[in-house]
PDB file of N, CA and C in Angstrom:
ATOM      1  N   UNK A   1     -24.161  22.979 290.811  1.00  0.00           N
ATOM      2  CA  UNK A   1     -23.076  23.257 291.731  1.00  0.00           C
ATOM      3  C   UNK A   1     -21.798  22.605 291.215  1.00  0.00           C
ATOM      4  N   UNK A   2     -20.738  22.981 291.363  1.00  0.00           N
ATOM      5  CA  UNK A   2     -18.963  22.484 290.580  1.00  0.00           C
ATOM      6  C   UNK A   2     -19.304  22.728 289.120  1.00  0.00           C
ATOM      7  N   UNK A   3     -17.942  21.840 289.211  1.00  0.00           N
ATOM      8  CA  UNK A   3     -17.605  21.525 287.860  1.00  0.00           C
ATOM      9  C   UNK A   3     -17.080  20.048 287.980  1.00  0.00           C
ATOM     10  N   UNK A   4     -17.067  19.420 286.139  1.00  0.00           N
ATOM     11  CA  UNK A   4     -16.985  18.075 286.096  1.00  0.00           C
ATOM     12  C   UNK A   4     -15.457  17.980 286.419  1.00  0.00           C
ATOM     13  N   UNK A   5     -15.016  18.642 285.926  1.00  0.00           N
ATOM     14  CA  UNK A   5     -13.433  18.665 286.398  1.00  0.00           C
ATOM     15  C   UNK A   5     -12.497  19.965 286.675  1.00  0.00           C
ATOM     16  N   UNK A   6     -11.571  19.635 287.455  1.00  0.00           N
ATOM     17  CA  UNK A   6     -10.886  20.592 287.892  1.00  0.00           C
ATOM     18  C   UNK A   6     -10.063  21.245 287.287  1.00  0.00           C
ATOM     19  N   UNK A   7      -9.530  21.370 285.953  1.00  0.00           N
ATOM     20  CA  UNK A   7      -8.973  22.121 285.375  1.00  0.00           C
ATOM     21  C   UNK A   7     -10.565  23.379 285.047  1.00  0.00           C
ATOM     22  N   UNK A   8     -11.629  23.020 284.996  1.00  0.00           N
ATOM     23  CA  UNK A   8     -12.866  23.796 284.259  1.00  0.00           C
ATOM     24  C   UNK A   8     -13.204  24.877 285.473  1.00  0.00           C
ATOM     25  N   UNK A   9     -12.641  25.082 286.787  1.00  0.00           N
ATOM     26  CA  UNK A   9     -13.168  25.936 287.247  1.00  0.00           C
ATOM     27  C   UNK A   9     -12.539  27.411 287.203  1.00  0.00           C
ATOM     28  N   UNK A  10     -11.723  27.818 286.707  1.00  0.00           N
ATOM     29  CA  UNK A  10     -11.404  28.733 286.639  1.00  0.00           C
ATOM     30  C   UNK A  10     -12.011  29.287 285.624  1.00  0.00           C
ATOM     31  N   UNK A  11     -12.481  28.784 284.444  1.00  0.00           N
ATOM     32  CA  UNK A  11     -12.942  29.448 283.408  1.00  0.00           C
ATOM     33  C   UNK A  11     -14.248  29.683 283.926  1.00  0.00           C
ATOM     34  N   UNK A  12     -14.794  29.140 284.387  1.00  0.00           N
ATOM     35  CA  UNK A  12     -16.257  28.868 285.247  1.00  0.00           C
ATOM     36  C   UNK A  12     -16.405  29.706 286.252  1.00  0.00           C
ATOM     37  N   UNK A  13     -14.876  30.191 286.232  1.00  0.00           N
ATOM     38  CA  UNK A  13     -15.322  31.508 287.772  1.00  0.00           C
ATOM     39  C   UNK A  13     -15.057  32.505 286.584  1.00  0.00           C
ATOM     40  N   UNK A  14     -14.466  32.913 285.250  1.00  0.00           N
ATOM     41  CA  UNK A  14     -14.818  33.947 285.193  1.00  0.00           C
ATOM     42  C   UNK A  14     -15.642  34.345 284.326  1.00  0.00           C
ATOM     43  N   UNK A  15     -16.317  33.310 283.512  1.00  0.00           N
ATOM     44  CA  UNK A  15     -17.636  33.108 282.837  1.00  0.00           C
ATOM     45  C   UNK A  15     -18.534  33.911 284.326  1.00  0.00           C
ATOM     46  N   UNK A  16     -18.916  33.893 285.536  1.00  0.00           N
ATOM     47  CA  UNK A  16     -19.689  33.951 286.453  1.00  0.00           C
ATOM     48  C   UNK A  16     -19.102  35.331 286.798  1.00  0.00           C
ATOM     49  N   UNK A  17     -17.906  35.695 287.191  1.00  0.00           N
ATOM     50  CA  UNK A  17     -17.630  36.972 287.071  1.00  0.00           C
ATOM     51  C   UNK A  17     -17.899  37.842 285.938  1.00  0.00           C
ATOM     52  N   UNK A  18     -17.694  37.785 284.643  1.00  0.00           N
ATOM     53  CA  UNK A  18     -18.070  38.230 284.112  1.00  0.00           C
ATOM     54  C   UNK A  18     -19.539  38.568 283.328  1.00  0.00           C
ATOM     55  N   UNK A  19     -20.746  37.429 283.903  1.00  0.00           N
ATOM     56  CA  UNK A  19     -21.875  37.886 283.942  1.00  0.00           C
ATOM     57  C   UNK A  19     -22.471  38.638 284.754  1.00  0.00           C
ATOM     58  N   UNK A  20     -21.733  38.709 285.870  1.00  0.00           N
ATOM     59  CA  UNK A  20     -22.041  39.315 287.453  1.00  0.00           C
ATOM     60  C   UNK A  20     -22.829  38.865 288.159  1.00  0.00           C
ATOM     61  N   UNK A  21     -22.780  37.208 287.687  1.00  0.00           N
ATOM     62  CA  UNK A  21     -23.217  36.771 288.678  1.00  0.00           C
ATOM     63  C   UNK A  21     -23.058  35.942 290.307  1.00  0.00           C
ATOM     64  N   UNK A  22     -23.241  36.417 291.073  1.00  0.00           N
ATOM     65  CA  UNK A  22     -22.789  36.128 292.134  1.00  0.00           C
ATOM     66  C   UNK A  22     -23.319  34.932 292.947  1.00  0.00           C
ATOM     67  N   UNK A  23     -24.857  34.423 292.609  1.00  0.00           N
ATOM     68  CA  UNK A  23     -24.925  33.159 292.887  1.00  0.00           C
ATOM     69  C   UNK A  23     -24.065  32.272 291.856  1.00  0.00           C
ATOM     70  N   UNK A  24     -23.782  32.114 290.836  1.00  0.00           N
ATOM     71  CA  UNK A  24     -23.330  31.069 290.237  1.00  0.00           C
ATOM     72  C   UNK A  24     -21.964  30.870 290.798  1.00  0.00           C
ATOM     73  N   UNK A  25     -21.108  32.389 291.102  1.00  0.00           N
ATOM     74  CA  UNK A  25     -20.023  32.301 291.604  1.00  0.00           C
ATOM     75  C   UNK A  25     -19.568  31.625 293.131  1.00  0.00           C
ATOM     76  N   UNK A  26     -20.783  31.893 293.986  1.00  0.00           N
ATOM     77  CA  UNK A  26     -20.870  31.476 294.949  1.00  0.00           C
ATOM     78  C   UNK A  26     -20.753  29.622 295.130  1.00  0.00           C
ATOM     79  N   UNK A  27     -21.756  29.437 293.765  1.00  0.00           N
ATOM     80  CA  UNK A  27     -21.946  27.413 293.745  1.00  0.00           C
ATOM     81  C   UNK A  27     -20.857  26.721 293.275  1.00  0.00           C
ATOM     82  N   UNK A  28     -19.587  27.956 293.395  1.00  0.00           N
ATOM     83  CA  UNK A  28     -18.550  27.019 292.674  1.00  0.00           C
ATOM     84  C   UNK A  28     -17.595  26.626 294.032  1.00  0.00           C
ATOM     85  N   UNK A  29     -18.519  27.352 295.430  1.00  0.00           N
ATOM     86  CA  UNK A  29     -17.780  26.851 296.719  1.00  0.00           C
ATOM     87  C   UNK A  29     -18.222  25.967 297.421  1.00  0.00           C
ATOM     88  N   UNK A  30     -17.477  25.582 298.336  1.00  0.00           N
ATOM     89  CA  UNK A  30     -18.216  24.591 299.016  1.00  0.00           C
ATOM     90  C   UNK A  30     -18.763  25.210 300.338  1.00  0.00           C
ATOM     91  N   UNK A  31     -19.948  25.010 300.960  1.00  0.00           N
ATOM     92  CA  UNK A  31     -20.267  25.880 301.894  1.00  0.00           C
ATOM     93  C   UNK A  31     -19.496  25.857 303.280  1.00  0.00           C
ATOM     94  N   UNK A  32     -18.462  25.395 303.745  1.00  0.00           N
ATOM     95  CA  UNK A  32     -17.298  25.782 304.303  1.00  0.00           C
ATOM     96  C   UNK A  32     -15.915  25.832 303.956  1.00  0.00           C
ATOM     97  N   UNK A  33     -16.029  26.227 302.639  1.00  0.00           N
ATOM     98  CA  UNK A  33     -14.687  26.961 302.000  1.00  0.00           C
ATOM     99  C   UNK A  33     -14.258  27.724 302.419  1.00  0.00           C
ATOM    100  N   UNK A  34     -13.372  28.473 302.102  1.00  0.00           N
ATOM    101  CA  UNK A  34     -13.104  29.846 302.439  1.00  0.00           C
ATOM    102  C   UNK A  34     -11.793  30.530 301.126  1.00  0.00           C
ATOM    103  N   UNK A  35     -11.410  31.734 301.564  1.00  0.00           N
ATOM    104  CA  UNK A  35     -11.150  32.514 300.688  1.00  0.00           C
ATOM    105  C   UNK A  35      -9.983  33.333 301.212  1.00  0.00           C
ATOM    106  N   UNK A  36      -8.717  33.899 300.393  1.00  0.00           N
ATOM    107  CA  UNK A  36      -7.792  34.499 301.074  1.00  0.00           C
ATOM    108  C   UNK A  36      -8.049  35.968 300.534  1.00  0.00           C
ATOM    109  N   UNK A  37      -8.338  36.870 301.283  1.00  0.00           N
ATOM    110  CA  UNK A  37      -8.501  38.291 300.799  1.00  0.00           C
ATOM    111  C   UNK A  37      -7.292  39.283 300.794  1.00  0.00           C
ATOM    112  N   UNK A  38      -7.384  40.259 299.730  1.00  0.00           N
ATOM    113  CA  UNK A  38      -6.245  41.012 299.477  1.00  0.00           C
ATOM    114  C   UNK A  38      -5.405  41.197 300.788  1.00  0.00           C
ATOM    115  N   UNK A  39      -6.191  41.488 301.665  1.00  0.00           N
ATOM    116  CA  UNK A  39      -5.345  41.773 303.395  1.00  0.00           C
ATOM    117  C   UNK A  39      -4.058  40.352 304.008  1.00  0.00           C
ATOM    118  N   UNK A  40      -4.673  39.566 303.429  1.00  0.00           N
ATOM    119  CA  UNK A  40      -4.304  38.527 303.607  1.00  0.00           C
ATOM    120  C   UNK A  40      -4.654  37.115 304.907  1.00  0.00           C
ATOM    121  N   UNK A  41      -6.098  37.896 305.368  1.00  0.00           N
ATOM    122  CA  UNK A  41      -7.522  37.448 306.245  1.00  0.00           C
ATOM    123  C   UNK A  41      -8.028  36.080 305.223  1.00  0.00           C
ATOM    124  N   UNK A  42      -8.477  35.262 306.246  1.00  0.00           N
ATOM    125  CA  UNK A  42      -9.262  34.104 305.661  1.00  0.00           C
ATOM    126  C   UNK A  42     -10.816  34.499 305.869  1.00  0.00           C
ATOM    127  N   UNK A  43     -11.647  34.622 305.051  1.00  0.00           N
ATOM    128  CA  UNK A  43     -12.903  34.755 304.604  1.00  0.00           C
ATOM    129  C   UNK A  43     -13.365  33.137 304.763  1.00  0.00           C
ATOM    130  N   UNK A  44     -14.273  32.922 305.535  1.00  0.00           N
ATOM    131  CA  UNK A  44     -14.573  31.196 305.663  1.00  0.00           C
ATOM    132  C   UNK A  44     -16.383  31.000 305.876  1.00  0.00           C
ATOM    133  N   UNK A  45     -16.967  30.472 305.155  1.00  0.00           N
ATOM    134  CA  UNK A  45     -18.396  30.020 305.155  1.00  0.00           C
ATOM    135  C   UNK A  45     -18.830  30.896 303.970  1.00  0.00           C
ATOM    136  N   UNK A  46     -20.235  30.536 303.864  1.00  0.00           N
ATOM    137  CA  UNK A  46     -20.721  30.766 302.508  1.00  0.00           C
ATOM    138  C   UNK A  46     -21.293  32.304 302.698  1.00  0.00           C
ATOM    139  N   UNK A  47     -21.923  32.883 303.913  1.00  0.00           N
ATOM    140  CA  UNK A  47     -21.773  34.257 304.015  1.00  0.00           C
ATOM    141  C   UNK A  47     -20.842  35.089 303.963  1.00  0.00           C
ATOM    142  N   UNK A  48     -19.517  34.930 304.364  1.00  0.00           N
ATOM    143  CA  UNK A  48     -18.273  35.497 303.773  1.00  0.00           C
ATOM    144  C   UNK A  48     -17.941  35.601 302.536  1.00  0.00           C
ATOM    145  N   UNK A  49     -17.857  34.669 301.990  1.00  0.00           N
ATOM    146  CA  UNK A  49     -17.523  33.904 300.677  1.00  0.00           C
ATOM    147  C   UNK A  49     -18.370  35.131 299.984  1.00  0.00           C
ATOM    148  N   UNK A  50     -19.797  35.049 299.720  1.00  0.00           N
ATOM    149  CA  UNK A  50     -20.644  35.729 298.475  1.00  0.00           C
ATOM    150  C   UNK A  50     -20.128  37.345 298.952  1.00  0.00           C
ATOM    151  N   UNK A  51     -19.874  37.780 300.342  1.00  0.00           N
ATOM    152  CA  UNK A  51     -19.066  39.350 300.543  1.00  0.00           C
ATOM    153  C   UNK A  51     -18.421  40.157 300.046  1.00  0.00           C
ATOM    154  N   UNK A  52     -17.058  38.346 299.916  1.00  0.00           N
ATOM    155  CA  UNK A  52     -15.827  38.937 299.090  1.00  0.00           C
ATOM    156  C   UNK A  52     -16.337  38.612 297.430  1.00  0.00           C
ATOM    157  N   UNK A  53     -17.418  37.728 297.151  1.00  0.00           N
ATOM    158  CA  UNK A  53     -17.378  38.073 295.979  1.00  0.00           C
ATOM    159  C   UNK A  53     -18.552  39.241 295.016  1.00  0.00           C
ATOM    160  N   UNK A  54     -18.994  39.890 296.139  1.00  0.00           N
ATOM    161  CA  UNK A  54     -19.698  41.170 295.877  1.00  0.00           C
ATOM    162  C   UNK A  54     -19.043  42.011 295.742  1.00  0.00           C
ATOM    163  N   UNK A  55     -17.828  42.438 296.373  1.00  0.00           N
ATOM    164  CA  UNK A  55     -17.309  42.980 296.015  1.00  0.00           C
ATOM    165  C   UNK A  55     -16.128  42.849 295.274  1.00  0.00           C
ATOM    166  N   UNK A  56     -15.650  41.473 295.068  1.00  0.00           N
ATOM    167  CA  UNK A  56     -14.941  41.923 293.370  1.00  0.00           C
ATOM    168  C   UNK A  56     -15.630  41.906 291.962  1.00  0.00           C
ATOM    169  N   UNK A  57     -16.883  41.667 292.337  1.00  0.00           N
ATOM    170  CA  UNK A  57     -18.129  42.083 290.719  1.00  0.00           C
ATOM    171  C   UNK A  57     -17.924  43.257 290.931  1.00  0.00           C
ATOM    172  N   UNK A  58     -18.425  44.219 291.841  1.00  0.00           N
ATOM    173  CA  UNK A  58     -18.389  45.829 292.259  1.00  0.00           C
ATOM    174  C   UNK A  58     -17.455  46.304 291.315  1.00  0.00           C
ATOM    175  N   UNK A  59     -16.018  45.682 291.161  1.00  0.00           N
ATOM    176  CA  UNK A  59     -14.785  45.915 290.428  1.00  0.00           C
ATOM    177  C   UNK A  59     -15.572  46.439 288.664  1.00  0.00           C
ATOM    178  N   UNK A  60     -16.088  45.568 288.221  1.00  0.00           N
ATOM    179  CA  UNK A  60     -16.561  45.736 286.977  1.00  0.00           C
ATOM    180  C   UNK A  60     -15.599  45.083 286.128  1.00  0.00           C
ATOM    181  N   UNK A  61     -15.041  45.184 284.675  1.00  0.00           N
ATOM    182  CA  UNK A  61     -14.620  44.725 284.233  1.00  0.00           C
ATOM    183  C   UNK A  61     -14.867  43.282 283.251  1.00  0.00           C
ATOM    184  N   UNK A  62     -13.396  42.943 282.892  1.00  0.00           N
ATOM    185  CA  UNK A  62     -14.140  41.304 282.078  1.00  0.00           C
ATOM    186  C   UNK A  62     -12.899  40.775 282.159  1.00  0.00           C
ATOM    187  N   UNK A  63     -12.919  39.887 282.651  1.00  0.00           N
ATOM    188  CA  UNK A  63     -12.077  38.812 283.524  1.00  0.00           C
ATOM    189  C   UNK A  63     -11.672  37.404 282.194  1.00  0.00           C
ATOM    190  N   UNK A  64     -10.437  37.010 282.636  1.00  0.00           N
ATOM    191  CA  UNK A  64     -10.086  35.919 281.113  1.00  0.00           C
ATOM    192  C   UNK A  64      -9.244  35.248 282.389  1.00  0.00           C
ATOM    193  N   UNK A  65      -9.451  34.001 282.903  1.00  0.00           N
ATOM    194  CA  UNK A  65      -8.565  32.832 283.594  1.00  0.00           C
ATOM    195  C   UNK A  65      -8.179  31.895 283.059  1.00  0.00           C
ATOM    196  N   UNK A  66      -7.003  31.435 283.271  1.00  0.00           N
ATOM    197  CA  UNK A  66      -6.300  30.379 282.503  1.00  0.00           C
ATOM    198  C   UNK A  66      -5.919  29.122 283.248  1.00  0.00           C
ATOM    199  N   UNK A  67      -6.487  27.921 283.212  1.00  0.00           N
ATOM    200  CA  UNK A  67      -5.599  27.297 284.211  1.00  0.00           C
ATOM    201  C   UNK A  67      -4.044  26.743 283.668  1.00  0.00           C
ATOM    202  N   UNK A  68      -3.626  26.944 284.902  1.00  0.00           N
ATOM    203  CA  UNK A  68      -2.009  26.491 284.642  1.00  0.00           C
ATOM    204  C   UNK A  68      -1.901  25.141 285.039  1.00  0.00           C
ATOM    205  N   UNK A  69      -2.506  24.535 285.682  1.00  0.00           N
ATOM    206  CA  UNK A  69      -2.069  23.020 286.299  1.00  0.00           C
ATOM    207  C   UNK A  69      -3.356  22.701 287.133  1.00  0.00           C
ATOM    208  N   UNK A  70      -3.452  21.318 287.062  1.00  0.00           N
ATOM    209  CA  UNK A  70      -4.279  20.755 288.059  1.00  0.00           C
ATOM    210  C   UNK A  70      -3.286  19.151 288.738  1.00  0.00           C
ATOM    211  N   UNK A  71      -3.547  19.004 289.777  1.00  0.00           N
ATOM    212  CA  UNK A  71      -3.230  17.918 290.023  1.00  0.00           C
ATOM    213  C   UNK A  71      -4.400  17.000 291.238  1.00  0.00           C
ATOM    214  N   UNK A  72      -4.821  16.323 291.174  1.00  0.00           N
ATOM    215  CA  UNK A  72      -5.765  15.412 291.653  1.00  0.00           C
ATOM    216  C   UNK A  72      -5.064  14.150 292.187  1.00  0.00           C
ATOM    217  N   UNK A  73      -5.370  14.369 293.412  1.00  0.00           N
ATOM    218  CA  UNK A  73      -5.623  12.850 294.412  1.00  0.00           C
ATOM    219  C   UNK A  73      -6.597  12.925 294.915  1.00  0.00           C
ATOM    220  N   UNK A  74      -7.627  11.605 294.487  1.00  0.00           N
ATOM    221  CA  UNK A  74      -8.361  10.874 295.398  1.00  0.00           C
ATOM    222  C   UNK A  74      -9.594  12.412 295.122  1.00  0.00           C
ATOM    223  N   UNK A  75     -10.249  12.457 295.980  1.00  0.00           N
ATOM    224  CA  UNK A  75     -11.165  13.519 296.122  1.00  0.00           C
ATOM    225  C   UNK A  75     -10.471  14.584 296.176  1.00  0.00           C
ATOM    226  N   UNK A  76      -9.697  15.107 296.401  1.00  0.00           N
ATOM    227  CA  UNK A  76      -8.645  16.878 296.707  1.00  0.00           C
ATOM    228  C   UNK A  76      -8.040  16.833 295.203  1.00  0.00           C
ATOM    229  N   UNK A  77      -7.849  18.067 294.797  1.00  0.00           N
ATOM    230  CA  UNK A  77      -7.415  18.786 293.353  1.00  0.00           C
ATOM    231  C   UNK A  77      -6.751  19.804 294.038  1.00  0.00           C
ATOM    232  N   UNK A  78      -5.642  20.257 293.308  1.00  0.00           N
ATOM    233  CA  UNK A  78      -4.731  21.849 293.648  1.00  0.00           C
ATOM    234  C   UNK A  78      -4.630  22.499 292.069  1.00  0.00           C
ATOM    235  N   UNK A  79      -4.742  23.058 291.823  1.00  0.00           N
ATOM    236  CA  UNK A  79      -5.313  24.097 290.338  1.00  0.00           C
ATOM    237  C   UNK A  79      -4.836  25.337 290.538  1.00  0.00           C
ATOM    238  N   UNK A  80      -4.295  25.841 289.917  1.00  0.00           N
ATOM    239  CA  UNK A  80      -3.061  27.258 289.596  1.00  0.00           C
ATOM    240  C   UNK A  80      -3.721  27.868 288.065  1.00  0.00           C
ATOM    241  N   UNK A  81      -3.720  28.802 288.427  1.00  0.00           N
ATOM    242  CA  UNK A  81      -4.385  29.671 287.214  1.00  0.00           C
ATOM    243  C   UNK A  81      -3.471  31.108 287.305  1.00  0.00           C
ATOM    244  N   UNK A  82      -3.492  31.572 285.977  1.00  0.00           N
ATOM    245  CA  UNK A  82      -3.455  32.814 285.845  1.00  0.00           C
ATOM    246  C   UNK A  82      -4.226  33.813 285.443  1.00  0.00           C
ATOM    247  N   UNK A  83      -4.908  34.847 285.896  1.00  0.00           N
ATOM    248  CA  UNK A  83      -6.273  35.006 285.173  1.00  0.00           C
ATOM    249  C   UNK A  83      -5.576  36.842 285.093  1.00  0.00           C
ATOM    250  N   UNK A  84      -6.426  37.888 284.048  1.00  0.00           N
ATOM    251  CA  UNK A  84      -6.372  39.278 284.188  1.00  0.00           C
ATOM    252  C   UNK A  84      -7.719  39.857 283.726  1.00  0.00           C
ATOM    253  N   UNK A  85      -8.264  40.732 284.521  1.00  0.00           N
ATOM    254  CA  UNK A  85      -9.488  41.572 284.261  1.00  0.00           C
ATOM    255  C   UNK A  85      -9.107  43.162 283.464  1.00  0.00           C
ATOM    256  N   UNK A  86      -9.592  43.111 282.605  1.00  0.00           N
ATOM    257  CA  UNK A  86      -9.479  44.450 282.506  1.00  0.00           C
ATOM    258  C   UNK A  86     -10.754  45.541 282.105  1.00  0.00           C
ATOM    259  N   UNK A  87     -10.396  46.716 282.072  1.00  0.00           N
ATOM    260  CA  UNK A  87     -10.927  47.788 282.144  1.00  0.00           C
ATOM    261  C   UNK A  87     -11.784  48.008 283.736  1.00  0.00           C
ATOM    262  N   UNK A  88     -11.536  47.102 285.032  1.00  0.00           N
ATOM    263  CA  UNK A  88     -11.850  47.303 285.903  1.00  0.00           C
ATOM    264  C   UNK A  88     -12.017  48.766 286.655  1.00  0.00           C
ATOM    265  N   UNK A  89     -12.741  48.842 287.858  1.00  0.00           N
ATOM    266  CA  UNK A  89     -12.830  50.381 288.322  1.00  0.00           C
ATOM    267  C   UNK A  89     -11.273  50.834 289.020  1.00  0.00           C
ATOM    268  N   UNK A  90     -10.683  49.559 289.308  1.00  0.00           N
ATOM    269  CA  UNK A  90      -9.142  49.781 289.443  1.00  0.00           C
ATOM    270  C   UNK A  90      -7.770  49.777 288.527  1.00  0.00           C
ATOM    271  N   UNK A  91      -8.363  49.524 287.259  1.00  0.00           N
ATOM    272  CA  UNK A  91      -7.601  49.650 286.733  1.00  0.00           C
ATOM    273  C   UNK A  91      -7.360  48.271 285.938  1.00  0.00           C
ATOM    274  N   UNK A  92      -6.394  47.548 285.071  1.00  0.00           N
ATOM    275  CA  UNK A  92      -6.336  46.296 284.845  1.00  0.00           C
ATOM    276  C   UNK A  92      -5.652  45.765 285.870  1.00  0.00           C
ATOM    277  N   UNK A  93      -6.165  44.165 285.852  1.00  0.00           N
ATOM    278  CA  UNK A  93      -5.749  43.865 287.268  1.00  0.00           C
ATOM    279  C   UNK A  93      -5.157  42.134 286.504  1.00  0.00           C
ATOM    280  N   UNK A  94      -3.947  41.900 286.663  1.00  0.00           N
ATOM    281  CA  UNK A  94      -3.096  40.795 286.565  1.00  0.00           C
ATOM    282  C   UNK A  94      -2.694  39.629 287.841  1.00  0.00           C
ATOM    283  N   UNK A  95      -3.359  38.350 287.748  1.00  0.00           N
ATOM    284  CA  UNK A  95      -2.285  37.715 288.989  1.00  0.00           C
ATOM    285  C   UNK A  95      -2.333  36.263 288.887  1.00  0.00           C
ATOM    286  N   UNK A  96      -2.250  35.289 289.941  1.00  0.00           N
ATOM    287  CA  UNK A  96      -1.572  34.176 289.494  1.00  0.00           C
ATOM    288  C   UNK A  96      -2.821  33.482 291.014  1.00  0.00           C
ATOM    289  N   UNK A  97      -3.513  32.247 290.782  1.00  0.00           N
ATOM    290  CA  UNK A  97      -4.045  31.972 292.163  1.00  0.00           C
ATOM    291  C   UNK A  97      -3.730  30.598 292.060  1.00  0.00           C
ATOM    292  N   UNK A  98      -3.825  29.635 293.134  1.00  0.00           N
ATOM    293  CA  UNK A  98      -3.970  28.718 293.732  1.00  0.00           C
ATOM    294  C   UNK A  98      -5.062  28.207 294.568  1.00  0.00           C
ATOM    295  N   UNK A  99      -5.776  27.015 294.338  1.00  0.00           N
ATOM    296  CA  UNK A  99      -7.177  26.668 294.674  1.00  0.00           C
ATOM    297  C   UNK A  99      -6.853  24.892 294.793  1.00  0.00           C
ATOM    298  N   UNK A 100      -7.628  24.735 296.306  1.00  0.00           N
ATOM    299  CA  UNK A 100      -7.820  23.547 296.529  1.00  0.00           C
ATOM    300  C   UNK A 100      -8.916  23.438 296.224  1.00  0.00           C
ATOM    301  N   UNK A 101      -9.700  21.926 295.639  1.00  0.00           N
ATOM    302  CA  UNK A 101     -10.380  21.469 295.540  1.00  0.00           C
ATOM    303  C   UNK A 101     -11.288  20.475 295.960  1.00  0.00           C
ATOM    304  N   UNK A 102     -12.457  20.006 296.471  1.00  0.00           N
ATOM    305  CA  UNK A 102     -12.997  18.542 296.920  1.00  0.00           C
ATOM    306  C   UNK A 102     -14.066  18.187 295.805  1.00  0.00           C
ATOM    307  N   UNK A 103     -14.360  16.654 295.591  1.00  0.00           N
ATOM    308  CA  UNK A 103     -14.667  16.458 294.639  1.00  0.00           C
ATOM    309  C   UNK A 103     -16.409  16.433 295.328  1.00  0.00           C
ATOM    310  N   UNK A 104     -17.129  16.260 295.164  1.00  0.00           N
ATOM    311  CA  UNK A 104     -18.811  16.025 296.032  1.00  0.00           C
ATOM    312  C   UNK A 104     -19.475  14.695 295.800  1.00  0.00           C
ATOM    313  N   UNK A 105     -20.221  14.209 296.271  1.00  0.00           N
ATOM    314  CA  UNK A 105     -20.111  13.307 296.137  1.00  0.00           C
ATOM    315  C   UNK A 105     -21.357  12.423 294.807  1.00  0.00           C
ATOM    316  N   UNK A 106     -21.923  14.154 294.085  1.00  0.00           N
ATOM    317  CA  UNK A 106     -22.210  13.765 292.901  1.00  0.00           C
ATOM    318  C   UNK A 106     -21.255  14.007 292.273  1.00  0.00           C
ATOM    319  N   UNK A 107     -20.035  13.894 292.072  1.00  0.00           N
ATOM    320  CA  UNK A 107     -18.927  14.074 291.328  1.00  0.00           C
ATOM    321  C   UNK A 107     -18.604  15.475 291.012  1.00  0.00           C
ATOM    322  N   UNK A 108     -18.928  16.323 291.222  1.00  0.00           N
ATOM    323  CA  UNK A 108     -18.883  17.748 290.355  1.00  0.00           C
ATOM    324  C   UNK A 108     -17.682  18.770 291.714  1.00  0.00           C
ATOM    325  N   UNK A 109     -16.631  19.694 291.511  1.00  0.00           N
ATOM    326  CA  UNK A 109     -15.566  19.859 292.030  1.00  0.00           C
ATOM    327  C   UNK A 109     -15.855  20.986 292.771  1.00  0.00           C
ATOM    328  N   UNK A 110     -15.457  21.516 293.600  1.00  0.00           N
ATOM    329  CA  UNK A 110     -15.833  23.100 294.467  1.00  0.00           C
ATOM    330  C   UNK A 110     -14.802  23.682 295.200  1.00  0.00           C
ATOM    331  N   UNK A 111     -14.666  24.807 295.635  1.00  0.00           N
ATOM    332  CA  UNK A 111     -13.047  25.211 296.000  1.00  0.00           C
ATOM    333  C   UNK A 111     -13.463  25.067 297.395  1.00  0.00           C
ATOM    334  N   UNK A 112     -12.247  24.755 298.135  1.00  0.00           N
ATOM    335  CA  UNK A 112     -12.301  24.627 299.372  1.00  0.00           C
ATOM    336  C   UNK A 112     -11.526  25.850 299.768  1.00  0.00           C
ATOM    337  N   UNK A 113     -10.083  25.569 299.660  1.00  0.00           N
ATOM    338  CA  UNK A 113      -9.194  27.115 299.999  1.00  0.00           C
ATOM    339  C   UNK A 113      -9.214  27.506 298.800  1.00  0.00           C
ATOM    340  N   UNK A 114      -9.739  29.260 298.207  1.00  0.00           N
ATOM    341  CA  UNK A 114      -9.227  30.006 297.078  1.00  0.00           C
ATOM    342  C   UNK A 114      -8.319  30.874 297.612  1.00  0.00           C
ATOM    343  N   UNK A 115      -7.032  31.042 296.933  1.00  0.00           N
ATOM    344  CA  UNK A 115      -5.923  32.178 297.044  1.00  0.00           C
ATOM    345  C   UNK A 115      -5.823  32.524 295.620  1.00  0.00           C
ATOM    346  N   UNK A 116      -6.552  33.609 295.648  1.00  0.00           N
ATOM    347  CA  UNK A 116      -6.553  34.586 294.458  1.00  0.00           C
ATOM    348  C   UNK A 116      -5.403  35.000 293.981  1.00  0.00           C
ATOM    349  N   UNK A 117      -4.146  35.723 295.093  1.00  0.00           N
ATOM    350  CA  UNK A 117      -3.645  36.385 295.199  1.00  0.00           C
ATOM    351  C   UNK A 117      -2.426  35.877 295.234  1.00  0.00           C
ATOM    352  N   UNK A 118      -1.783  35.138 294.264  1.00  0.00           N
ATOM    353  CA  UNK A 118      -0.395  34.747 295.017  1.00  0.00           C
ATOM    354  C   UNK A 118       0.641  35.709 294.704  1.00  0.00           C
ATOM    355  N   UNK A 119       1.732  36.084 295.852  1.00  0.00           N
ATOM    356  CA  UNK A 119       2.448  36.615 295.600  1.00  0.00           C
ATOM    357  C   UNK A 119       3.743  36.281 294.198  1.00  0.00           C
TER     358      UNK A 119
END
């Protein structure tokens, strides 16, 4: 479950997206995380969570994330990535997210709020 550090989860979500796998993607949350969906609805608990991420595997494709920044206090991390999928069933898909983080208390990191989507 996480990662050792918080710059590593973005690559770690799309290593997991791009195997299609959806439990691994799922262990990178915390089980009352939640998630901002294209609508702009909060998706919250771990049954939501694996929903929205069934259906962006559904998407298909192969996903490349970059992180742009991390910053860490104390147990909480904020991490900015830019990631793009392409050859998806929509088309290539480009964007920019923002992700809080908590650290666990075997050390390893998990998203609390994901915003995929920043404008």
């Amino acid at each position: 479950m996480g990662v050792a550090e918080p710059a590593q989860i973005n690559e770690r979500f799309a290593a997991g997206f791009n195997a299609r796998d959806v439990d691994a993607l799922v262990d990178l949350y915390d089980p009352d995380g939640s998630v901002v969906e294209p609508d702009g609805s909060v998706s919250v608990g771990t049954a939501a969570i694996r929903a929205h991420l069934e259906r962006l595997v559904a998407l298909g494709g192969r996903m490349v994330s970059m992180n742009r920044s991390s910053v860490m206090v104390g147990d909480i991390a904020l991490v900015t990535a830019e990631w793009h999928v392409a050859d998806s069933s929509a088309g290539d898909l480009t964007g920019r997210s923002a992700e809080v983080l908590r650290r666990l208390s075997d050390g390893s990191w998990v998203y609390v709020i994901d915003q995929p989507l920043l404008a």
